[in-house]
Protein backbone atom coordinates (compact mmCIF):
# COMPACT_ATOMS: atom_id res chain seq x y z
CA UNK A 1 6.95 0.93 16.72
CA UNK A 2 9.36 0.95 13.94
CA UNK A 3 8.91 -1.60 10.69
CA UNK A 4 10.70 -1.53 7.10
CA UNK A 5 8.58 -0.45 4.18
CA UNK A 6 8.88 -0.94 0.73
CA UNK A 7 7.30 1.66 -2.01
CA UNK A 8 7.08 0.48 -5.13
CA UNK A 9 5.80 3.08 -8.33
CA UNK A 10 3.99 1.61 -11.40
CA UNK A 11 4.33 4.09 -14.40
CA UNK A 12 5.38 3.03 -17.80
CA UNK A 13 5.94 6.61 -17.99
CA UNK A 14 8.45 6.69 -14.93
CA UNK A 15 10.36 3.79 -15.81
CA UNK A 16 10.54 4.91 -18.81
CA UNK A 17 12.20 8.04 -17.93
CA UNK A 18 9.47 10.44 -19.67
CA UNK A 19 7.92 11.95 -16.24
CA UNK A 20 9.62 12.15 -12.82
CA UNK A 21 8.15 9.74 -10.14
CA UNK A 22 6.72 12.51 -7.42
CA UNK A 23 4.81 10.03 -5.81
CA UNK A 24 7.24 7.52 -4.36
CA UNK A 25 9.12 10.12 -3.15
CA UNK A 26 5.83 11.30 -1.58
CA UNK A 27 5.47 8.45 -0.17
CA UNK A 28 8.13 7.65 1.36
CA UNK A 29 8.87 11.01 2.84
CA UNK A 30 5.03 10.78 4.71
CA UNK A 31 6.53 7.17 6.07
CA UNK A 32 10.23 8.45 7.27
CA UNK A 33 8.21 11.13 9.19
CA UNK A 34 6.61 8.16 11.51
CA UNK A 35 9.82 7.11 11.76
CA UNK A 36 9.43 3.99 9.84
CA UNK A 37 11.96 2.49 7.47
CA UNK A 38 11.90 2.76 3.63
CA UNK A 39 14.09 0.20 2.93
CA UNK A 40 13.33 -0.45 -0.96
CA UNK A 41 12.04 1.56 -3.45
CA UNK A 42 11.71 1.12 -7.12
CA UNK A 43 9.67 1.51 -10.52
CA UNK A 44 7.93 -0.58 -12.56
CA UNK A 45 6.19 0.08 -15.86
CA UNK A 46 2.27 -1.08 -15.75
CA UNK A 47 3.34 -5.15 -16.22
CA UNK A 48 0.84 -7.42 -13.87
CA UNK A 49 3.76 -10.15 -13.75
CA UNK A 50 6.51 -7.68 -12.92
CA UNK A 51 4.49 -5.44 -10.32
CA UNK A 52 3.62 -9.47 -8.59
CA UNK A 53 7.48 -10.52 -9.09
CA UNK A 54 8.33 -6.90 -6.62
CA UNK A 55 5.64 -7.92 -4.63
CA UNK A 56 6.81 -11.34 -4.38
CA UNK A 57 10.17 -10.72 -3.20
CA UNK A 58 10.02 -7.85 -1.47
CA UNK A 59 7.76 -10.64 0.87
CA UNK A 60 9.26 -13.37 0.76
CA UNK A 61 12.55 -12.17 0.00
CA UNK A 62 13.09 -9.16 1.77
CA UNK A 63 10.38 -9.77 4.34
CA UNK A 64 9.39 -5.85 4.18
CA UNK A 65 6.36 -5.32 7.03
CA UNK A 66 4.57 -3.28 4.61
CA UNK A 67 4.57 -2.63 0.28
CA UNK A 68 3.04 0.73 -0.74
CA UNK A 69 2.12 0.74 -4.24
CA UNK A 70 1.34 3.87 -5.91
CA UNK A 71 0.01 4.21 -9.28
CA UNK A 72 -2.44 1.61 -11.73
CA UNK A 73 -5.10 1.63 -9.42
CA UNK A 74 -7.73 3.32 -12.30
CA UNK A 75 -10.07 2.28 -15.47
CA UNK A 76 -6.97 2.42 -17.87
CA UNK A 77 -6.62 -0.83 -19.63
CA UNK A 78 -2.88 -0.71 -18.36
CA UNK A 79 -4.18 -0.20 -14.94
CA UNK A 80 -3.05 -3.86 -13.74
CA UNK A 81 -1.66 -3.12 -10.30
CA UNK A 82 -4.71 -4.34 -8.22
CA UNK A 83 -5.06 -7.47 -10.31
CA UNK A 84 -1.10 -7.99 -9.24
CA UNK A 85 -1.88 -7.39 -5.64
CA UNK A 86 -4.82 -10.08 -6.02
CA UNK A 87 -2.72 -12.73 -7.86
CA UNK A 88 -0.02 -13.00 -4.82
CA UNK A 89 -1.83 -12.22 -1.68
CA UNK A 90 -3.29 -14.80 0.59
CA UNK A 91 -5.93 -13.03 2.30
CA UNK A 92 -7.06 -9.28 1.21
CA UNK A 93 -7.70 -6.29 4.08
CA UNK A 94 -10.98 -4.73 2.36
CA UNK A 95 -11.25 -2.58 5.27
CA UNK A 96 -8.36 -0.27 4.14
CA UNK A 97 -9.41 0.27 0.55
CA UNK A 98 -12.94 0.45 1.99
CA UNK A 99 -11.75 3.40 4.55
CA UNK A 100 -9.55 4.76 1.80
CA UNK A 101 -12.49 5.16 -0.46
CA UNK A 102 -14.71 6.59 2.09
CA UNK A 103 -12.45 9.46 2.93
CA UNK A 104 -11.69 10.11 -0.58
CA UNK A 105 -15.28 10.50 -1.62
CA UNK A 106 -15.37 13.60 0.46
CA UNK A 107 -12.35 14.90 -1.92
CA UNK A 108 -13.59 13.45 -5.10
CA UNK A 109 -15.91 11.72 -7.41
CA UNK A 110 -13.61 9.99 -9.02
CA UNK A 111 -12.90 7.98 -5.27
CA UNK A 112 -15.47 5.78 -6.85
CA UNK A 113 -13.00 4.75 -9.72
CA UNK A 114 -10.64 3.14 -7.14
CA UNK A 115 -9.27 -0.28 -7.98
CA UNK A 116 -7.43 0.11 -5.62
CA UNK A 117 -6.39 -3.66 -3.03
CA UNK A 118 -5.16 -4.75 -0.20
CA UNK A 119 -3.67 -7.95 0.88
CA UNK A 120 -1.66 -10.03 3.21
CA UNK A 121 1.60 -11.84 1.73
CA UNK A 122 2.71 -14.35 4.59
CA UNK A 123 3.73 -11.60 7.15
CA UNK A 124 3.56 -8.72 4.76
CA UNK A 125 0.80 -6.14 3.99
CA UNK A 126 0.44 -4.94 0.87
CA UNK A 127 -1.61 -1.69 0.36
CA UNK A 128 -2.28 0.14 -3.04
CA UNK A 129 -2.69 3.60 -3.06
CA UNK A 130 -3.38 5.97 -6.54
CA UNK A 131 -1.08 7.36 -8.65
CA UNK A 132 -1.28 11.15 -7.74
CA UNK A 133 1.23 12.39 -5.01
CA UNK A 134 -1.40 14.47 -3.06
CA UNK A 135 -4.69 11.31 -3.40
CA UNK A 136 -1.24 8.68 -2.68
CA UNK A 137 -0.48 10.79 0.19
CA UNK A 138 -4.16 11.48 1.14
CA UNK A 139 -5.04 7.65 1.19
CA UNK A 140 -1.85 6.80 3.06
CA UNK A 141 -3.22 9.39 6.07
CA UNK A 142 -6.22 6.90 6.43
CA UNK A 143 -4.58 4.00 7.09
CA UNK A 144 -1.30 5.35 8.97
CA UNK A 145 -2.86 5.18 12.23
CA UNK A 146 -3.38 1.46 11.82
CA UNK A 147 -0.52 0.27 10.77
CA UNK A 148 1.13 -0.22 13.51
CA UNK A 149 -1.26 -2.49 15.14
CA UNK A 150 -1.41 -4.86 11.56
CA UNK A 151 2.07 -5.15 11.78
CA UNK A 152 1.96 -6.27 15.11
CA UNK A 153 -0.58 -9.00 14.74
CA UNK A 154 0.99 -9.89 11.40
CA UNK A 155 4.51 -10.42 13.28
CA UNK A 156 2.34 -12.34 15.95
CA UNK A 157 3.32 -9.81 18.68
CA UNK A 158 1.63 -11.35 21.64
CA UNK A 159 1.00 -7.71 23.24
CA UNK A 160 -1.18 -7.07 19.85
CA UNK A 161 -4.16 -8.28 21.09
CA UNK A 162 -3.99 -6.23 24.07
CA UNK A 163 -5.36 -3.28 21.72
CA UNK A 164 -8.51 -5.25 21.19
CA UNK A 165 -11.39 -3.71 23.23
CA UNK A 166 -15.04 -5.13 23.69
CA UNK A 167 -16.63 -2.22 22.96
CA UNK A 168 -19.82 -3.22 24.31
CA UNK A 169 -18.34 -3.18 27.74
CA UNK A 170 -16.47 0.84 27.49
């Protein structure tokens, strides 16, 4: 199945042209190689009403299938971009962040500092991952083989329930 993506980077430091953003890129290179769509891509500094206004209108806008955040996820008092996420979705998707944590505590400690949110925007899921190309990457592998299936049920693909098994009865 083939949906657009957006990836969106929050780093004062990237927008401001001090550091190169590595983990956009990283990003969306992991995403082209399912042979999804990166459609937009773009960086904010760490500003809770600018990361919502992306978020915003790359869903109701654009109507992207899925936003990747990466970056402002942490403790840092700048570290806004899962308040964002909270302020414009409509229902959150704990279980990603929850499986996203899990796997990273095997990597790191630091797992446990995760802010990290995700959340459904009308039809669009929006998942943040951290800020470092290889744990933005890493989190991303979690959740990549669901995907597919949210987007489905979030474009109300009537074949998406089909994937649904009681497993009681296998």
């Amino acid at each position: 199945m083939s949906f657009q993506v957006a990836v969106l980077t929050v780093s004062d430091r990237s927008f401001a042209g001090e550091r190169e953003d590595v983990s956009g890129p990283a990003v969306a290179e992991r995403v082209s190689l399912e042979g999804w769509d990166v459609i937009k891509r773009d960086i904010v500094p760490d500003d809770l009403e600018k990361i919502a206004d992306i978020f915003r209108a790359w869903s109701d806008q654009e109507r992207v299938d899925v936003i990747l955040s990466t970056g402002g996820t942490g403790f840092a008092p700048r570290d806004v971009t899962p308040d964002a996420t909270r302020a414009v979705v409509e229902r959150t998707a704990p279980g990603l962040t929850e499986a996203m944590r899990a796997v990273s505590m095997d990597i790191t400690p630091h797992a446990m500092l995760s802010r990290a949110e995700a959340g459904i925007r009308k039809a669009t899921l929006i998942i943040n991952l951290p800020g470092s190309p290889k744990a933005a990457v890493e989190n991303l592998e979690v959740v990549l083989p669901v995907l597919p299936h949210a987007v489905a049920l979030l474009r109300g693909d009537s074949d998406a329930e089909k994937g649904h098994h009681d497993l009681n009865q296998e």
